[in-house]
N, C-alpha and C. Protein backbone atom coordinates (compact mmCIF):
# COMPACT_ATOMS: atom_id res chain seq x y z
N UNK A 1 22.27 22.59 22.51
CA UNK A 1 21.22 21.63 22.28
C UNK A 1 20.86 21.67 20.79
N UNK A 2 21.08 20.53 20.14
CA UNK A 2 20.19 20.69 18.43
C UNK A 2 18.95 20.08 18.75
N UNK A 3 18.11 21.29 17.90
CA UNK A 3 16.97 21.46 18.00
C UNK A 3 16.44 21.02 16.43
N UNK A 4 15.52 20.00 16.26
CA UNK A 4 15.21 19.97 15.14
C UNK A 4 13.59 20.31 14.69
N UNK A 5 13.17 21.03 13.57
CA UNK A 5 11.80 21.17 13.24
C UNK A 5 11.31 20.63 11.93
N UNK A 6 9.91 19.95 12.51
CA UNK A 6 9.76 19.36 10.85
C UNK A 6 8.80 19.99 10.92
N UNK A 7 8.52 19.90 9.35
CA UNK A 7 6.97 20.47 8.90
C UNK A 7 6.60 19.79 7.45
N UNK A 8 5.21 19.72 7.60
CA UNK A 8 4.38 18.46 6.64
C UNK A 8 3.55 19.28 6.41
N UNK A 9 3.18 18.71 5.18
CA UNK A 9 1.43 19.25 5.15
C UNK A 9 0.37 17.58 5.42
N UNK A 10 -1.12 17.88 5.72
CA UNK A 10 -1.93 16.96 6.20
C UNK A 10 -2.62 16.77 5.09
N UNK A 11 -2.52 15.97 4.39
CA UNK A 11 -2.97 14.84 3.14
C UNK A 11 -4.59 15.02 3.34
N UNK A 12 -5.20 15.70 4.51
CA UNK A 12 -6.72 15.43 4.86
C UNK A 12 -7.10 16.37 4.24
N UNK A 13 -6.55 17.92 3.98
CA UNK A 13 -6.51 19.02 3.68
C UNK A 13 -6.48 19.37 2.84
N UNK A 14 -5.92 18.76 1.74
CA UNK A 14 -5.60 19.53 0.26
C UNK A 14 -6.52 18.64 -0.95
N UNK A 15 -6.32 19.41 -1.48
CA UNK A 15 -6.84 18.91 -3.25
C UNK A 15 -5.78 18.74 -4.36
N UNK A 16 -6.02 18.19 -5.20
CA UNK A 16 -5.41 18.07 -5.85
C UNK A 16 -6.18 17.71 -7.64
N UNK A 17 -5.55 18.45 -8.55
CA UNK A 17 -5.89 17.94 -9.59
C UNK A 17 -5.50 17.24 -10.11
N UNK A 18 -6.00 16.46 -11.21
CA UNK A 18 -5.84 15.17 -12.21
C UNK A 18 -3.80 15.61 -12.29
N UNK A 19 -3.51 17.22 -12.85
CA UNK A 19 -2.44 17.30 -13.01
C UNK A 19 -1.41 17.17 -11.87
N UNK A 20 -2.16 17.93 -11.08
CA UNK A 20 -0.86 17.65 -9.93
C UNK A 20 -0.50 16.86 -9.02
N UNK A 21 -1.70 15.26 -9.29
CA UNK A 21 -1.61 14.22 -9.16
C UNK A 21 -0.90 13.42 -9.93
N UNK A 22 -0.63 13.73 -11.49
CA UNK A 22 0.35 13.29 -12.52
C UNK A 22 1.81 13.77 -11.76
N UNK A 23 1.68 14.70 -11.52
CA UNK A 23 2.96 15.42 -11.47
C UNK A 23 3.35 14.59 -9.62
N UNK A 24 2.88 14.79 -8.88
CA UNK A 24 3.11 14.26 -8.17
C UNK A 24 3.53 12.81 -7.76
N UNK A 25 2.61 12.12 -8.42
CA UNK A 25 2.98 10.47 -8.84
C UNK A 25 4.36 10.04 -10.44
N UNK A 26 4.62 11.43 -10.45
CA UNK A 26 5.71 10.80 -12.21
C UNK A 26 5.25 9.84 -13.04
N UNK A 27 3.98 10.20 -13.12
CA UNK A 27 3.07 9.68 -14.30
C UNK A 27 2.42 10.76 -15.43
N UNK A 28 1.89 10.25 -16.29
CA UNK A 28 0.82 10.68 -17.66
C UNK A 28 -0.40 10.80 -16.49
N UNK A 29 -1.07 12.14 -17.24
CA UNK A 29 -2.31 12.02 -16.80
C UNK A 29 -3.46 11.08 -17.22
N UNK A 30 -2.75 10.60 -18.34
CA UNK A 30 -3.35 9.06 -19.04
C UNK A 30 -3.41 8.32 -17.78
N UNK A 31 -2.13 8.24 -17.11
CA UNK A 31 -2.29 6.80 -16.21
C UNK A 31 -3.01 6.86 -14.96
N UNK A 32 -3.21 8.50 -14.59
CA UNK A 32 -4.31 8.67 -13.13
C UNK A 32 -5.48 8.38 -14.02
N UNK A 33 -6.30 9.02 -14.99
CA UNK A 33 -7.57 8.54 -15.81
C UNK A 33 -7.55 7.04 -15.85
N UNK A 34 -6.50 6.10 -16.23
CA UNK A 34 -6.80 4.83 -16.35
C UNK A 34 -7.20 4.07 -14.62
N UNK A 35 -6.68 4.61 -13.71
CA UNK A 35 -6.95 4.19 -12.31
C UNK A 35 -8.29 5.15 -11.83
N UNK A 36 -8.52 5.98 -12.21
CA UNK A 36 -9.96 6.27 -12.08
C UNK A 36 -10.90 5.27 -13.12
N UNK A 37 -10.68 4.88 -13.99
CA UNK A 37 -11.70 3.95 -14.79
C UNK A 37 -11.40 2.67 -14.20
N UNK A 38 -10.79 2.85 -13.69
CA UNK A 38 -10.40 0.96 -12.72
C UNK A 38 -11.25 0.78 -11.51
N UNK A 39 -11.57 2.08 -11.07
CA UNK A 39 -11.98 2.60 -9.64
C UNK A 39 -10.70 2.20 -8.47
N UNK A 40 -9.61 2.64 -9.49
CA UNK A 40 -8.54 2.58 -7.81
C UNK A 40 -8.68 4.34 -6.96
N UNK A 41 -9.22 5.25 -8.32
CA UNK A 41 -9.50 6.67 -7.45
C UNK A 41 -10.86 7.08 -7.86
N UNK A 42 -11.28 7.45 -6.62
CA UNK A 42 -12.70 8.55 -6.79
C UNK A 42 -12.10 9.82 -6.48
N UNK A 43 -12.40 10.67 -7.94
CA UNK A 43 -12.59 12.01 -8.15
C UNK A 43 -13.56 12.60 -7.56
N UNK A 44 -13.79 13.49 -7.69
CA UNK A 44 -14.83 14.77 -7.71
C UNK A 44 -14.53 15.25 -8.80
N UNK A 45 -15.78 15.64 -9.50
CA UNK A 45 -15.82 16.39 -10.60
C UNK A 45 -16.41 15.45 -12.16
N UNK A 46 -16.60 16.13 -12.96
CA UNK A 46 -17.35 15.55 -14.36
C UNK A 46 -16.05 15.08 -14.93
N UNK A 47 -15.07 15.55 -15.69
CA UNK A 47 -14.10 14.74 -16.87
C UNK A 47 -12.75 15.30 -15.75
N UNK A 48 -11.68 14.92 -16.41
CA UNK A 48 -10.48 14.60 -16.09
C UNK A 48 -9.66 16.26 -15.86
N UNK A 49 -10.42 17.42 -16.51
CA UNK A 49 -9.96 18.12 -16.15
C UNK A 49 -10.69 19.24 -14.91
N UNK A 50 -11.34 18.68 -14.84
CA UNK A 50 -12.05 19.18 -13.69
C UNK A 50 -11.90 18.51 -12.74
N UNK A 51 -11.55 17.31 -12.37
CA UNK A 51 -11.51 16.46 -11.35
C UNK A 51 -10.93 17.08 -10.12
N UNK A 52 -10.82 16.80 -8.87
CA UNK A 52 -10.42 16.81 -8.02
C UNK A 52 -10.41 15.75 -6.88
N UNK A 53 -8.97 15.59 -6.30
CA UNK A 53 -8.72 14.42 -5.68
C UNK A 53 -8.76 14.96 -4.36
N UNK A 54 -9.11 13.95 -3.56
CA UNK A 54 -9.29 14.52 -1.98
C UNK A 54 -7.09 13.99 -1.92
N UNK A 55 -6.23 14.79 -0.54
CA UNK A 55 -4.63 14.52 -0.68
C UNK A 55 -4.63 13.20 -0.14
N UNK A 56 -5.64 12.18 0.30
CA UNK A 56 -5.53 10.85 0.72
C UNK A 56 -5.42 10.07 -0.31
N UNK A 57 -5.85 10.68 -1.83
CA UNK A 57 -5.40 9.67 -2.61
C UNK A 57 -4.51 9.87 -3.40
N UNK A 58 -3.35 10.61 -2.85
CA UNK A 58 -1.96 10.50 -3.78
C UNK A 58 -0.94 9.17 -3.18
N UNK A 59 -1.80 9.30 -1.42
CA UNK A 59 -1.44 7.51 -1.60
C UNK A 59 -1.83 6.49 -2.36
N UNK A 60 -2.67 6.27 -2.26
CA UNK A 60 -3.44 5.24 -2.96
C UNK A 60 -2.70 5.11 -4.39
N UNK A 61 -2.81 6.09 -4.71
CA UNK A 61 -1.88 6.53 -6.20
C UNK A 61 -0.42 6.11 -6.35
N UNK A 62 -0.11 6.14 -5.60
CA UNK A 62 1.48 6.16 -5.57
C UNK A 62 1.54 4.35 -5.11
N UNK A 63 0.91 3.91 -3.78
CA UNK A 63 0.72 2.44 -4.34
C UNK A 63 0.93 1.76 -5.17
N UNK A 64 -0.40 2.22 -5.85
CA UNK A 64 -0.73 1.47 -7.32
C UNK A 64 0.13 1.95 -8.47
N UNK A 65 0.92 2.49 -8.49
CA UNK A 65 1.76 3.07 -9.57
C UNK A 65 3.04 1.87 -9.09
N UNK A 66 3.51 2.03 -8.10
CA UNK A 66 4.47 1.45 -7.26
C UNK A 66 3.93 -0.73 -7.93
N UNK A 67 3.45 -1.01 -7.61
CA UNK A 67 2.31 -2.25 -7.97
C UNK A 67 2.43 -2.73 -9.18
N UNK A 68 2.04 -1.69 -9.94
CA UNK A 68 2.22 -1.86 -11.35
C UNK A 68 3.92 -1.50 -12.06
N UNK A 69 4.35 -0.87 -11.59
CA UNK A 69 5.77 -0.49 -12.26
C UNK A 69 6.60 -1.04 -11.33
N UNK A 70 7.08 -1.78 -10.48
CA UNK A 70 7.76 -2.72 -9.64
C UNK A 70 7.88 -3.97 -9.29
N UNK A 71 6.10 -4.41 -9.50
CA UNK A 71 5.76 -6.05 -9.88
C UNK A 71 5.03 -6.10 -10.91
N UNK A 72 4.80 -5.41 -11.80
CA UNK A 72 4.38 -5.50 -13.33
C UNK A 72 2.53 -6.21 -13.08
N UNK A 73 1.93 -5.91 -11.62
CA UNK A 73 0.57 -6.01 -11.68
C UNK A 73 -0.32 -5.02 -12.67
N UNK A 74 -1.02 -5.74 -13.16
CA UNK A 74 -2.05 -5.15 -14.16
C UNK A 74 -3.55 -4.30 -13.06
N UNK A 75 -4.07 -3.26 -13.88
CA UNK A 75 -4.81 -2.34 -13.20
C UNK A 75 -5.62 -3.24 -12.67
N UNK A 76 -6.44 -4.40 -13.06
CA UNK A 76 -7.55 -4.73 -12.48
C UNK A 76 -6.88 -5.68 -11.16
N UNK A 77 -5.54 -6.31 -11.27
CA UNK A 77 -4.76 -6.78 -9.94
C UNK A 77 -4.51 -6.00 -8.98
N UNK A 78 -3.98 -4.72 -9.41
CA UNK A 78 -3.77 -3.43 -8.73
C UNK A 78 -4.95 -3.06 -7.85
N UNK A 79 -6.34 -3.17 -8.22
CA UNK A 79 -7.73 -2.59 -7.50
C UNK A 79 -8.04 -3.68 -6.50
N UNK A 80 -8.06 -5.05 -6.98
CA UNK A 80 -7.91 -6.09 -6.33
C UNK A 80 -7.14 -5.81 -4.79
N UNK A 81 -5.52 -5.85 -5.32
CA UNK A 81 -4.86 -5.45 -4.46
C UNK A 81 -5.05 -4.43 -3.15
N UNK A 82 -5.02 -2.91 -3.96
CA UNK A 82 -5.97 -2.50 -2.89
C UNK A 82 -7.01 -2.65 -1.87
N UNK A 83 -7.77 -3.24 -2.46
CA UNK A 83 -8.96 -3.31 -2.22
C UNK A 83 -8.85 -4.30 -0.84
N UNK A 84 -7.87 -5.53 -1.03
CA UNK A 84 -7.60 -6.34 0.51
C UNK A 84 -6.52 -5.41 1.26
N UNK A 85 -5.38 -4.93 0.78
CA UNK A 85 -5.48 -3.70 1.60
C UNK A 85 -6.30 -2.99 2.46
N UNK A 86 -7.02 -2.60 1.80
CA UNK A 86 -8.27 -1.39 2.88
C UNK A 86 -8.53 -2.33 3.37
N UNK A 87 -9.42 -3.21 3.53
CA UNK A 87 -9.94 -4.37 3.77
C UNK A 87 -8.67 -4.62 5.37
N UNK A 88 -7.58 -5.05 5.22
CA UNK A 88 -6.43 -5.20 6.12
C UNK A 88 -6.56 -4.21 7.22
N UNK A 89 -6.71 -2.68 6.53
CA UNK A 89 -6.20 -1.79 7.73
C UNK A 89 -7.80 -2.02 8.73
N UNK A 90 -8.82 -2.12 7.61
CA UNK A 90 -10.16 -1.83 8.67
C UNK A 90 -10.39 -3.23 9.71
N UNK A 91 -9.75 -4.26 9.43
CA UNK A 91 -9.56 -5.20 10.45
C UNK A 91 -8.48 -5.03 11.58
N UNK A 92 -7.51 -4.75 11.25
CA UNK A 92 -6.92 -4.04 11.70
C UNK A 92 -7.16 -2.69 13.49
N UNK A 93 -7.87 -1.94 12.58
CA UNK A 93 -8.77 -1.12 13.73
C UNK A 93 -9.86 -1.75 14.25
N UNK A 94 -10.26 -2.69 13.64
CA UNK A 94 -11.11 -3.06 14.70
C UNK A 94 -10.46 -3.92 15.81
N UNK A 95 -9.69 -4.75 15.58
CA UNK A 95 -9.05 -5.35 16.14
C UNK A 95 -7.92 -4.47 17.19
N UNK A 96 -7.83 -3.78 16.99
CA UNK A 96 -7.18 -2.44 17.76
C UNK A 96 -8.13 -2.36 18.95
N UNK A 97 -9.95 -1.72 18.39
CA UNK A 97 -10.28 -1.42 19.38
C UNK A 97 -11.69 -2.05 20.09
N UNK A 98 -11.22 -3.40 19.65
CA UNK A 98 -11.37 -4.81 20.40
C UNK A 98 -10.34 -4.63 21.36
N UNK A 99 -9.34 -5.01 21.14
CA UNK A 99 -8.07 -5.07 22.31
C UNK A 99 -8.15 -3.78 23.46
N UNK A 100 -8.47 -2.42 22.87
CA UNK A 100 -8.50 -1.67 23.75
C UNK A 100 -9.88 -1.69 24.94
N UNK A 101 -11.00 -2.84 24.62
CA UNK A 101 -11.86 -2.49 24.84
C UNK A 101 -12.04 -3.42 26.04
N UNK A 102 -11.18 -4.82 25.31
CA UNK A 102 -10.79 -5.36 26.81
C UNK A 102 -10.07 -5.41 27.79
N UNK A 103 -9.46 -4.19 27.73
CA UNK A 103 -8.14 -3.36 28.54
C UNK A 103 -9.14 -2.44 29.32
N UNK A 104 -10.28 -2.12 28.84
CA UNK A 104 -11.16 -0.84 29.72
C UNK A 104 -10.87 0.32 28.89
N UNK A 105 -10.24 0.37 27.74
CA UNK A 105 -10.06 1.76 26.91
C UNK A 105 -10.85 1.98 26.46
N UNK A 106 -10.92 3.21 25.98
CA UNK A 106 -11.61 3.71 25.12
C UNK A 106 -11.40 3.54 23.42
């Protein structure tokens, strides 16, 4: 029988700094600071080297990096962008659990 095992880590869980959000996204830490002054990320913390990212936004990050270096969108299109994104998924769930609700789900 092949048996296969994966293992992840949970994005809910970790932190991350300004750097190892650079490093993680193959960017300048210039370019996570410029998406925090855009408000595509909320930090924790006072300046850029103290910051800390909750691991939900190395998506967000990687998005908008993706956005801008693939369709040549500019930061304030990029937040835009996002922004009906989120907007998408939270209709989305509701609409989820609308449907479940007239099924008798929970």
């Amino acid at each position: 029988m092949n048996e296969r095992t994966l293992t992840g880590l949970l994005l809910d869980e970790i932190e991350l700094t300004s750097i190892d959000m650079s490093h993680a996204c193959s960017v300048s830490v210039e370019q996570i600071v410029e998406l925090v002054a855009e408000g595509v990320l909320e930090p924790v913390g006072g300046d850029p080297q103290e910051w800390r990212f909750r691991g939900t936004s190395l998506t967000r990050a990687r998005t908008a990096i993706r956005l801008q270096r693939d369709l040549g969108v500019n930061l304030a299109g990029v937040a835009l962008a996002l922004e009906l994104l989120d907007e998408i998924d939270q209709l989305r769930g509701r609409l989820r659990r609308a449907e479940g609700a007239a099924r008798g789900l929970p």
